[in-house]
C-alpha atoms as a PDB file:
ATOM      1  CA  UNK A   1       0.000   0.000   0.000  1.00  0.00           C
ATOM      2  CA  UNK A   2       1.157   3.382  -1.025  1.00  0.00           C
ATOM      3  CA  UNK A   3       1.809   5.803   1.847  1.00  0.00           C
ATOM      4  CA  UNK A   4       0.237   9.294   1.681  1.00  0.00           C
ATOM      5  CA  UNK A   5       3.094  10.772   3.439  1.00  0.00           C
ATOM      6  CA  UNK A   6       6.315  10.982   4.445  1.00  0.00           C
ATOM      7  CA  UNK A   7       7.989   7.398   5.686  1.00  0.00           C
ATOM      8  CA  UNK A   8       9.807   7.718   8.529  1.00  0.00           C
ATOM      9  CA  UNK A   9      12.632   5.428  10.350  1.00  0.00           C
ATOM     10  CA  UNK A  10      12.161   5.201  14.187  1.00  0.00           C
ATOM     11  CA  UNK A  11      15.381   4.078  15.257  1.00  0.00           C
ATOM     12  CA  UNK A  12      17.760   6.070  17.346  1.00  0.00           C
ATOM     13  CA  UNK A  13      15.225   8.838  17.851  1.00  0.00           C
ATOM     14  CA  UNK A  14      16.737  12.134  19.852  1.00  0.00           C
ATOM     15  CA  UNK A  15      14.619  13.423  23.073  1.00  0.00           C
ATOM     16  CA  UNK A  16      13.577  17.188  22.069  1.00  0.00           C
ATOM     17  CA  UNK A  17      16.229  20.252  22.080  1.00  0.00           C
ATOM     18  CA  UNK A  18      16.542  21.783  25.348  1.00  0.00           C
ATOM     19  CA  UNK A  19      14.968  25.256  23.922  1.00  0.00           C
ATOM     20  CA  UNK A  20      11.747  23.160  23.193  1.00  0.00           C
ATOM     21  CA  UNK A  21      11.990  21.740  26.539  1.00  0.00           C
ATOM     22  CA  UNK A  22      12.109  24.761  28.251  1.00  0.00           C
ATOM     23  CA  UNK A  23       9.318  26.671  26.341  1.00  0.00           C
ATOM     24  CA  UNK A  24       7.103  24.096  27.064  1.00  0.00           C
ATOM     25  CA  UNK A  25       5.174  26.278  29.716  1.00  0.00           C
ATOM     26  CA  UNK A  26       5.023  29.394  28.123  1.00  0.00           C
ATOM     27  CA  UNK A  27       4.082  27.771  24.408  1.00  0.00           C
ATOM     28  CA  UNK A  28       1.167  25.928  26.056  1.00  0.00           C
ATOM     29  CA  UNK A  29      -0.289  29.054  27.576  1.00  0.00           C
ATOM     30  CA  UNK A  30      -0.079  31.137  24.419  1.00  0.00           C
ATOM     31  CA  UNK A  31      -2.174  27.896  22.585  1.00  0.00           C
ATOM     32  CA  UNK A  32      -4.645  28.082  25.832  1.00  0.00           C
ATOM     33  CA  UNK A  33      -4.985  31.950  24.980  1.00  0.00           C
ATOM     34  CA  UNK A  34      -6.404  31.740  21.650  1.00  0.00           C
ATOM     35  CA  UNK A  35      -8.801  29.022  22.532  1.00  0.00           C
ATOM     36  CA  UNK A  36     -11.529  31.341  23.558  1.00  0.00           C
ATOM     37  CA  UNK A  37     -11.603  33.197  20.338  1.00  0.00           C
ATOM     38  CA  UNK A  38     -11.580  30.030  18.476  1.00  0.00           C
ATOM     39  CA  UNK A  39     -14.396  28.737  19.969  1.00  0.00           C
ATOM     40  CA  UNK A  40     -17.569  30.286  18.006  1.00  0.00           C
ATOM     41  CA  UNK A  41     -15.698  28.546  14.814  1.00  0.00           C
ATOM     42  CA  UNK A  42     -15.169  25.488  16.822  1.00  0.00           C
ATOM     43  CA  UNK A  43     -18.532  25.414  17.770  1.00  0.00           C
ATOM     44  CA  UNK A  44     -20.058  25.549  14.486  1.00  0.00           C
ATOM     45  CA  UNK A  45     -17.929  22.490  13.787  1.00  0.00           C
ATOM     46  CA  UNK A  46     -20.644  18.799  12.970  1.00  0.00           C
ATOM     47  CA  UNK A  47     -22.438  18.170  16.105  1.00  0.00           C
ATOM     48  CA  UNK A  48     -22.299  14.576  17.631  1.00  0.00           C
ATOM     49  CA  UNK A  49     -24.275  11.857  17.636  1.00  0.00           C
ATOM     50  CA  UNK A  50     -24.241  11.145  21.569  1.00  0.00           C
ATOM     51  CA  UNK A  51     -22.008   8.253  21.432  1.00  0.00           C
ATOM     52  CA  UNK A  52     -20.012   8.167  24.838  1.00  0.00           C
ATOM     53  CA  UNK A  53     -16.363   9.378  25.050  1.00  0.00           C
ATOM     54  CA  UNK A  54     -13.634   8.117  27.805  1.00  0.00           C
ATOM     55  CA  UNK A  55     -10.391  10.328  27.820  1.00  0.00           C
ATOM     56  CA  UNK A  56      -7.493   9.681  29.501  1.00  0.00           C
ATOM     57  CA  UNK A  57      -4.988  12.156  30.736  1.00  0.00           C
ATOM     58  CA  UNK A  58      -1.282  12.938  30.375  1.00  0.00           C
ATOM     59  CA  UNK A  59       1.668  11.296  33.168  1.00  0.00           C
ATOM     60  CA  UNK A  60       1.233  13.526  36.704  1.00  0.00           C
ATOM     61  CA  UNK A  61      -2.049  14.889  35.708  1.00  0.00           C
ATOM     62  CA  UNK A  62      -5.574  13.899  36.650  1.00  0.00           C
ATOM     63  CA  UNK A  63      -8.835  13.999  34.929  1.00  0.00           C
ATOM     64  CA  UNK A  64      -9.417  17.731  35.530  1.00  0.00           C
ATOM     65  CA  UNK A  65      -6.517  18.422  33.181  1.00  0.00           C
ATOM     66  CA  UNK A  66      -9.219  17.390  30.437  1.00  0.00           C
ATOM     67  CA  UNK A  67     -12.355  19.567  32.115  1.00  0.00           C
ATOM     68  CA  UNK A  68     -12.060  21.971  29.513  1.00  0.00           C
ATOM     69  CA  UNK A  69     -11.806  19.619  26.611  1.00  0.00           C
ATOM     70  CA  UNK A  70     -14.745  17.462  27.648  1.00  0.00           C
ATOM     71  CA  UNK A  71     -16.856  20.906  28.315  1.00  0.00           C
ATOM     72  CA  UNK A  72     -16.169  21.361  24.085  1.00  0.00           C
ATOM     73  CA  UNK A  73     -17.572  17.355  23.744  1.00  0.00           C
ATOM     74  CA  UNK A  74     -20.559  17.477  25.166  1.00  0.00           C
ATOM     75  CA  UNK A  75     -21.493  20.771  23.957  1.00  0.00           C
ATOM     76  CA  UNK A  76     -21.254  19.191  20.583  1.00  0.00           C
ATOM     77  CA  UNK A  77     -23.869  16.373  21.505  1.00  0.00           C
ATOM     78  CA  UNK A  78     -21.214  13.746  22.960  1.00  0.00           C
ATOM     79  CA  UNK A  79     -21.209  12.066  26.526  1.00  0.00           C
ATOM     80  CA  UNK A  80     -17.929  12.320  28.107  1.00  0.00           C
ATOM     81  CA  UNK A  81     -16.331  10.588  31.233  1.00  0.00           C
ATOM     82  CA  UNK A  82     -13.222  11.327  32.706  1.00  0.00           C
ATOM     83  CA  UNK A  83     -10.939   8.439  33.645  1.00  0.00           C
ATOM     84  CA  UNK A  84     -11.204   8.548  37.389  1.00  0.00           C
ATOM     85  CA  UNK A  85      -8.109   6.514  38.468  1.00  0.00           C
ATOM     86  CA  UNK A  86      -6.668  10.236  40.232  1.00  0.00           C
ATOM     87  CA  UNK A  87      -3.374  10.959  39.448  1.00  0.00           C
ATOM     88  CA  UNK A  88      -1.664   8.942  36.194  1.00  0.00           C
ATOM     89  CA  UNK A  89       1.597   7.962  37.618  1.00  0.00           C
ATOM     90  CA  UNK A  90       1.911   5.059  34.738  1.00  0.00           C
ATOM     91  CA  UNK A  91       1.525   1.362  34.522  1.00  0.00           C
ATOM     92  CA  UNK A  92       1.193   0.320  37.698  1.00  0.00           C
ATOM     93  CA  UNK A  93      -0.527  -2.934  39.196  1.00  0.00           C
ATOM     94  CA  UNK A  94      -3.668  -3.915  37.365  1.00  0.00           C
ATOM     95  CA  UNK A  95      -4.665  -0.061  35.990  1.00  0.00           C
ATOM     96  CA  UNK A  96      -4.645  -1.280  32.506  1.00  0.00           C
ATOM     97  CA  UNK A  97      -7.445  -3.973  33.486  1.00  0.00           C
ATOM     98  CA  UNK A  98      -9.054  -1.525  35.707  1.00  0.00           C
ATOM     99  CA  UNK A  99      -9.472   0.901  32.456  1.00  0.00           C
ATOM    100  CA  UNK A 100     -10.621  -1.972  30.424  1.00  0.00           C
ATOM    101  CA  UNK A 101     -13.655  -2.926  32.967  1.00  0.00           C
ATOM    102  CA  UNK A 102     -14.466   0.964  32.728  1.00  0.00           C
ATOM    103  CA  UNK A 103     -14.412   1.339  29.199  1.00  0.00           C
ATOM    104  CA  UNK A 104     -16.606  -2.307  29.163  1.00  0.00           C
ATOM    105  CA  UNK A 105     -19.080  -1.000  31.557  1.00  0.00           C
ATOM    106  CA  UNK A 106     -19.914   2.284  29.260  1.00  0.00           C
ATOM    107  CA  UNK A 107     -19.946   0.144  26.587  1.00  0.00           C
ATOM    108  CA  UNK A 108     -22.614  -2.223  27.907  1.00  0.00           C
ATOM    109  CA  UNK A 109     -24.144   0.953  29.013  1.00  0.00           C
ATOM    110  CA  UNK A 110     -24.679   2.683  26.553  1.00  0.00           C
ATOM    111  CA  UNK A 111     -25.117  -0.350  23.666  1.00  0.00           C
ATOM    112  CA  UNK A 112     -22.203   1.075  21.603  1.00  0.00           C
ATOM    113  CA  UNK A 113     -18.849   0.992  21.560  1.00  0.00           C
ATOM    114  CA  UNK A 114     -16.503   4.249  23.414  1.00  0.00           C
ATOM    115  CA  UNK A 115     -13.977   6.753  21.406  1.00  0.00           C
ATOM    116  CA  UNK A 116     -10.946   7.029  23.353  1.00  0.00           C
ATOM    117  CA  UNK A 117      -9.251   9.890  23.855  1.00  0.00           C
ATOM    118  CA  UNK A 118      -5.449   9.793  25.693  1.00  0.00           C
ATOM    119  CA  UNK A 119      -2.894  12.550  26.104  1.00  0.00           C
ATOM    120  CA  UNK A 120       0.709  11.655  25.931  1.00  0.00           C
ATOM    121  CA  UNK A 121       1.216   8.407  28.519  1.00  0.00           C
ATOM    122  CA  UNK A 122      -2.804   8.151  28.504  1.00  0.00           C
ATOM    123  CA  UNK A 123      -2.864   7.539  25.001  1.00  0.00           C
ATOM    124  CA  UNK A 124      -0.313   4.693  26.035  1.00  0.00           C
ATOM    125  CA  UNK A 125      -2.715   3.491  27.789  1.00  0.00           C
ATOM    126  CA  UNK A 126      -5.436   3.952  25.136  1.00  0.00           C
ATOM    127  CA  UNK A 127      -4.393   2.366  22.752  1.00  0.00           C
ATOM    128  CA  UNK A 128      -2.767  -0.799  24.889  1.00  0.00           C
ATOM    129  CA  UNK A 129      -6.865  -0.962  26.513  1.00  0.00           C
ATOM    130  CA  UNK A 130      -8.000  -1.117  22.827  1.00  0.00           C
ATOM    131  CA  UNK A 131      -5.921  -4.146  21.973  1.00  0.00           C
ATOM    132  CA  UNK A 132      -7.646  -6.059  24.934  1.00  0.00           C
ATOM    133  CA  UNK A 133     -11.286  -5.071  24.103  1.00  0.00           C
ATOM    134  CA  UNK A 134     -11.433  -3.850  20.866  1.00  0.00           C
ATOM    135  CA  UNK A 135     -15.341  -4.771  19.745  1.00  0.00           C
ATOM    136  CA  UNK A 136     -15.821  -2.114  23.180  1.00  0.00           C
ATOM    137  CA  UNK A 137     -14.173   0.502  21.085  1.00  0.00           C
ATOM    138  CA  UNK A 138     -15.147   2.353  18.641  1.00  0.00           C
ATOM    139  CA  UNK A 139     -11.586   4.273  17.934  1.00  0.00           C
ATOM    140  CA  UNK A 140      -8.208   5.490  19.571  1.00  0.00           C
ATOM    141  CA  UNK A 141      -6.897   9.188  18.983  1.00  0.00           C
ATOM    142  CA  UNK A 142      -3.524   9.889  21.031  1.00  0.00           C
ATOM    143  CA  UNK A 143      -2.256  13.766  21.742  1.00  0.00           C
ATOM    144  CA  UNK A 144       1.875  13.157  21.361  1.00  0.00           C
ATOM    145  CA  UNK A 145       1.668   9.700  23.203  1.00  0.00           C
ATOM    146  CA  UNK A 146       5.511   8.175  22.826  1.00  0.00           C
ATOM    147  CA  UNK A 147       4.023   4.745  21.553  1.00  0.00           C
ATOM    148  CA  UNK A 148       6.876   4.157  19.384  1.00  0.00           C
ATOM    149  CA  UNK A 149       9.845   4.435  21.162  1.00  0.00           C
ATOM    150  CA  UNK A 150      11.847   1.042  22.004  1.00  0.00           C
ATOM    151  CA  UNK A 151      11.428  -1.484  24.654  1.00  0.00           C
ATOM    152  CA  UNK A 152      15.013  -1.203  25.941  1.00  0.00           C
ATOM    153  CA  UNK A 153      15.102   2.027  26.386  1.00  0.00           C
ATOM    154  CA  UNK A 154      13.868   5.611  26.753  1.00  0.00           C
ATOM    155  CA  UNK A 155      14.968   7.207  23.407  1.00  0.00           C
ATOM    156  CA  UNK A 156      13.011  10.250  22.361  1.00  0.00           C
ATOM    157  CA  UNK A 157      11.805  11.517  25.486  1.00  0.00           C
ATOM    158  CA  UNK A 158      13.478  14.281  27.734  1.00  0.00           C
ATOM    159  CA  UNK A 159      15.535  12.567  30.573  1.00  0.00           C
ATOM    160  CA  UNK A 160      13.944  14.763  33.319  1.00  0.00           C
ATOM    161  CA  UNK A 161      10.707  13.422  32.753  1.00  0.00           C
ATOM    162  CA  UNK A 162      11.829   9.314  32.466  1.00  0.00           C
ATOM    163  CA  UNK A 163      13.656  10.462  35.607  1.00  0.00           C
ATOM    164  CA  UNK A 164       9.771  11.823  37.310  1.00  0.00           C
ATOM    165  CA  UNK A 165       8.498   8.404  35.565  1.00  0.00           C
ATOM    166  CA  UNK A 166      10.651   5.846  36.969  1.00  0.00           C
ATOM    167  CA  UNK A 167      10.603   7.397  40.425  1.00  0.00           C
ATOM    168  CA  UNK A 168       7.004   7.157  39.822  1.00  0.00           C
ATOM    169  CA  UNK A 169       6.519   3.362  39.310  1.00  0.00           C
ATOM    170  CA  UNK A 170       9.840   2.542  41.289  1.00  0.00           C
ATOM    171  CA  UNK A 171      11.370   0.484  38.025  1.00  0.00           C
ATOM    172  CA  UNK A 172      13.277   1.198  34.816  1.00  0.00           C
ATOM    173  CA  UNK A 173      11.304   2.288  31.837  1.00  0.00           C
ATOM    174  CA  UNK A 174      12.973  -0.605  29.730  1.00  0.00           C
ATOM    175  CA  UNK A 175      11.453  -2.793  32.693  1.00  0.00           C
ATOM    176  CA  UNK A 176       7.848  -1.169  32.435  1.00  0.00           C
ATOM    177  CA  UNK A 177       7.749  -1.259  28.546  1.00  0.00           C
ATOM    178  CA  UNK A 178       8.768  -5.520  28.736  1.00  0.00           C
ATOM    179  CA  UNK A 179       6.157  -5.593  30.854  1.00  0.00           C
ATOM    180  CA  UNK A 180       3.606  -4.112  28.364  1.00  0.00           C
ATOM    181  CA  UNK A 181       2.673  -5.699  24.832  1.00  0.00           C
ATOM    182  CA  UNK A 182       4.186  -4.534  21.809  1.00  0.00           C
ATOM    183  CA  UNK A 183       3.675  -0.950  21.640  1.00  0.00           C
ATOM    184  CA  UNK A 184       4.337  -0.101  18.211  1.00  0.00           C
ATOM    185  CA  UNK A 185       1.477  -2.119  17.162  1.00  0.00           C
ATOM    186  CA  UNK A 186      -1.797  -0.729  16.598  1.00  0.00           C
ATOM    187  CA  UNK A 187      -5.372  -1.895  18.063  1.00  0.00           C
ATOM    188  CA  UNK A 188      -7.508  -3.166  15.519  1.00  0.00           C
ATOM    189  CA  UNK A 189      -9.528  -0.389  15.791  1.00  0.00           C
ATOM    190  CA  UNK A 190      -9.095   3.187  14.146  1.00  0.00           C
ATOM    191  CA  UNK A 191      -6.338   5.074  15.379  1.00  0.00           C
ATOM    192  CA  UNK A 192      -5.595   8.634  14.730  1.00  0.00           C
ATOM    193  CA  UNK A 193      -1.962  10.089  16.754  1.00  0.00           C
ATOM    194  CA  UNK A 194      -1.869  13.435  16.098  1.00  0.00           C
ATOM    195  CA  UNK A 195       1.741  15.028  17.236  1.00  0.00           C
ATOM    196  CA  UNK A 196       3.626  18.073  16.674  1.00  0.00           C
ATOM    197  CA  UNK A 197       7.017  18.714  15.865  1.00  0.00           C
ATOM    198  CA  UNK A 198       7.563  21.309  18.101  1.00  0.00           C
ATOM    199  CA  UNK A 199       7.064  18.700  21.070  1.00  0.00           C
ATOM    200  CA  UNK A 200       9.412  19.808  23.498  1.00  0.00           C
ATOM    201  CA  UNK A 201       8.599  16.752  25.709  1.00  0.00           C
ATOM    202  CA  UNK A 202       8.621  13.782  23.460  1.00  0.00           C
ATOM    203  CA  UNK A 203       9.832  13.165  20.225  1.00  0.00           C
ATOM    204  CA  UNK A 204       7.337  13.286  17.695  1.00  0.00           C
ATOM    205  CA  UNK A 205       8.793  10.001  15.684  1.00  0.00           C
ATOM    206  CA  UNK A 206       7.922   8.511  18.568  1.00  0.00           C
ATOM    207  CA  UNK A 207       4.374   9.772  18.268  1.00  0.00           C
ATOM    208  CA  UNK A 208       3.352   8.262  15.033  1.00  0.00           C
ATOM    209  CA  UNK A 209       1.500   5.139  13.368  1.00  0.00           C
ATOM    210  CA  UNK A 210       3.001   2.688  10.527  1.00  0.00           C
ATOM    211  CA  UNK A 211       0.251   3.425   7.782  1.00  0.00           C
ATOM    212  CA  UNK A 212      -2.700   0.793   7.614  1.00  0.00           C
ATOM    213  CA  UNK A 213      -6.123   1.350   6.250  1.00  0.00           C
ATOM    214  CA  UNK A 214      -6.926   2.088   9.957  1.00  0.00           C
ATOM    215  CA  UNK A 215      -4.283   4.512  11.034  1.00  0.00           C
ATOM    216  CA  UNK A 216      -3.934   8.193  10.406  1.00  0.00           C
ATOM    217  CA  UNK A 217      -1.175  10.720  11.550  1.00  0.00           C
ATOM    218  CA  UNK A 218      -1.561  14.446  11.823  1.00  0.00           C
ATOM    219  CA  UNK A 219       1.049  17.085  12.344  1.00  0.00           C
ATOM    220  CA  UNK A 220       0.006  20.109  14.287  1.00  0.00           C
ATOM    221  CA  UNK A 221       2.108  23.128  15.448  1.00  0.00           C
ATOM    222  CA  UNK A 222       1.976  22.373  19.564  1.00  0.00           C
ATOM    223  CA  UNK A 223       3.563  21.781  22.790  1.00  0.00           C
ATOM    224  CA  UNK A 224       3.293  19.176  24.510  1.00  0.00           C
ATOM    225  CA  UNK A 225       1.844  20.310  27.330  1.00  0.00           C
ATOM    226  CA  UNK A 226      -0.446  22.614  25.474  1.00  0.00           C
ATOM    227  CA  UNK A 227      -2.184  20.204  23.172  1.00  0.00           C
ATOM    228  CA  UNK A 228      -5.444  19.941  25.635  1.00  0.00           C
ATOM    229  CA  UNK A 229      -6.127  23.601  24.882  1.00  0.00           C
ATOM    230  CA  UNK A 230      -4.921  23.755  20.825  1.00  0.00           C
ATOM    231  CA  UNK A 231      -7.853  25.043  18.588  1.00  0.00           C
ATOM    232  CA  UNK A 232      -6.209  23.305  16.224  1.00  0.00           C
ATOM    233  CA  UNK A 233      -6.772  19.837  18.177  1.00  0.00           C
ATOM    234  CA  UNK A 234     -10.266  20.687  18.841  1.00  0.00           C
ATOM    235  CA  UNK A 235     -10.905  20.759  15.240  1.00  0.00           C
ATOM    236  CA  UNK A 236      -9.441  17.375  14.523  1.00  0.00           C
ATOM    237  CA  UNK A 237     -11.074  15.824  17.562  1.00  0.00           C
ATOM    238  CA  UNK A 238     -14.394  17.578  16.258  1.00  0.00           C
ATOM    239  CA  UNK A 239     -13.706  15.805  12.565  1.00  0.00           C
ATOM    240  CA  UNK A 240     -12.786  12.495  13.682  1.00  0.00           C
ATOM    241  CA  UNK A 241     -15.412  12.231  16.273  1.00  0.00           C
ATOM    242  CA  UNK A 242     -18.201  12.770  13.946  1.00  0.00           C
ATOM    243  CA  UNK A 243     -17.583  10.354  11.518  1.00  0.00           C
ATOM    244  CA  UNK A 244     -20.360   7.864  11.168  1.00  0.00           C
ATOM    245  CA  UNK A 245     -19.968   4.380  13.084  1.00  0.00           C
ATOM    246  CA  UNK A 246     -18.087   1.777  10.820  1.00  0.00           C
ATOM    247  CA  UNK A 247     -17.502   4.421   8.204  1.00  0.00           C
ATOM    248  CA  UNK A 248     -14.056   5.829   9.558  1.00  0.00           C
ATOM    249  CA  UNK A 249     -11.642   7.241   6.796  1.00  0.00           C
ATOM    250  CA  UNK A 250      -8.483   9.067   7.061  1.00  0.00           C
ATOM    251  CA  UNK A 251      -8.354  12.948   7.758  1.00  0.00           C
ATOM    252  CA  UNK A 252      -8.774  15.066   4.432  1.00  0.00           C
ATOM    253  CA  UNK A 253      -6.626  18.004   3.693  1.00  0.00           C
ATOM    254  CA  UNK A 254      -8.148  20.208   1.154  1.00  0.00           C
ATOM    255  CA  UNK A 255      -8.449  23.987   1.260  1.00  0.00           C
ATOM    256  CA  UNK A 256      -7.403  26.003   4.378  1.00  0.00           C
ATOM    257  CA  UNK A 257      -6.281  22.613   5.831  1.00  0.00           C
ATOM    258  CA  UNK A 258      -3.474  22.346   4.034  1.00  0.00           C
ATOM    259  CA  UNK A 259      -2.138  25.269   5.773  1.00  0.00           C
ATOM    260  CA  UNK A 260      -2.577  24.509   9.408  1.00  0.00           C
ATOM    261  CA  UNK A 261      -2.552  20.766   8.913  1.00  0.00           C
ATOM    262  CA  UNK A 262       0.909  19.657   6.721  1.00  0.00           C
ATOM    263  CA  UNK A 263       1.172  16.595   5.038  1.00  0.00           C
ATOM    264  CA  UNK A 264       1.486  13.620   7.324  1.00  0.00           C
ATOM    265  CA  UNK A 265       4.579  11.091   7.907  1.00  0.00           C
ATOM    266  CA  UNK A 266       4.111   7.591   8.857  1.00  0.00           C
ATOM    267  CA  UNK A 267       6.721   5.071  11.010  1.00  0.00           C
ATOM    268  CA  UNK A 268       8.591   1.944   8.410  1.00  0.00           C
END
């Protein structure tokens, strides 16, 4: 299968410069400042069809770090849920199973399967949950989630914060990742990773799909940190989300698009 963008290698993938790094903060409160003018265009975006959302937030944040995000969601006719596991401090003990049984129990619920939306580790976590109950979901999109970077070790993401994540979960990363499945493969469900290169937390090669007919990439111009509170997410989520059940297709670029969305690249 062709790819419809750039085809890139993930191996020996660089953490982000140190400038990137250290404008995270400032970068992701100049993206939260032009959400509130954005949002009578984002607002006019499809509304939803009610199915049921679960998002899942980023390492050392709670669900409150999504508030805003799910606020936008249901006002476009979805039903949200924050994760409700507190504090994400990683993989530890049966969380993974725990999310599952959540994710099961909306499901059942609400007789149709759950989007999931994760940011950064929760998007990890996303996309691992979708692998173990995939007829319970109905597709994956990730906000710069380092999926792709090795098992034996911690390429592509800034040392500080493996140092915060290993403290965290009181074992080496390489340790946590042979613990978890293969994370370069996808669910068998849609996935959409949208990352930036401007990440100044995690590489984005680390933040992309291999191309399949059920995975999509798209580049934005982000932080990391700031990617909960990007118009330009909202838009995406707002595009994906409203695609008709069983009818998922890849993000179009046409018009306007092409100039806040650039063409994608994929993982060999």
């Amino acid at each position: 299968m062709a790819a419809r963008g750039k085809i890139v290698t993930r191996t020996n993938i660089a953490p982000p410069s140190r400038i990137l790094a250290a404008t995270e903060g400032l970068r992701a409160v100049m993206e939260a400042a032009t959400l509130i003018p954005s949002m009578p265009w984002l607002n006019s975006q499809p509304e939803g069809d009610g199915h049921h959302i679960y998002l899942l937030p980023g390492f050392l944040a709670t669900g409150a770090s999504t508030t805003v995000l799910r606020a936008y969601l249901d006002r476009l006719g979805y039903q949200t849920s924050s994760w409700g596991f507190g504090r994400n401090l990683g993989p530890r003990e049966d969380l993974a199973a725990q999310i599952a049984e959540r994710i099961v129990q909306l499901s059942r619920r609400t007789g149709r399967p759950i989007s999931i939306i994760g940011q950064s580790l929760g998007g990890v976590f996303a996309r691992e949950v979708a692998k173990a109950i995939p007829e319970h979901v109905r597709q994956v999109i990730t906000l710069g989630s380092p999926f792709g970077t090795s098992r034996d070790n911690s390429e592509g993401t800034n040392p500080t914060v493996m140092r915060f994540f290993e403290m965290a979960n009181g074992e080496s990363i390489s340790e946590t990742r042979r613990r978890m499945n293969d994370l370069h493969a996808p669910p068998p469900v849609p996935c959409t990773a949208i990352y930036s290169k401007t990440d100044g937390i995690v590489s984005w090669k680390s933040c992309i799909e291999s191309e399949t007919p059920l995975t999509d990439n798209i580049e934005i111009y982000a932080s990391h940190c700031g990617m909960g509170f990007n118009p330009a997410v909202y838009y995406i989520l707002a595009d994906r989300l409203a695609q008709p059940e069983k009818a998922w297709a890849k993000f179009e670029r046409h018009g306007a698009r092409n100039w806040v969305y650039p063409e994608a690249a994929y993982a060999s």
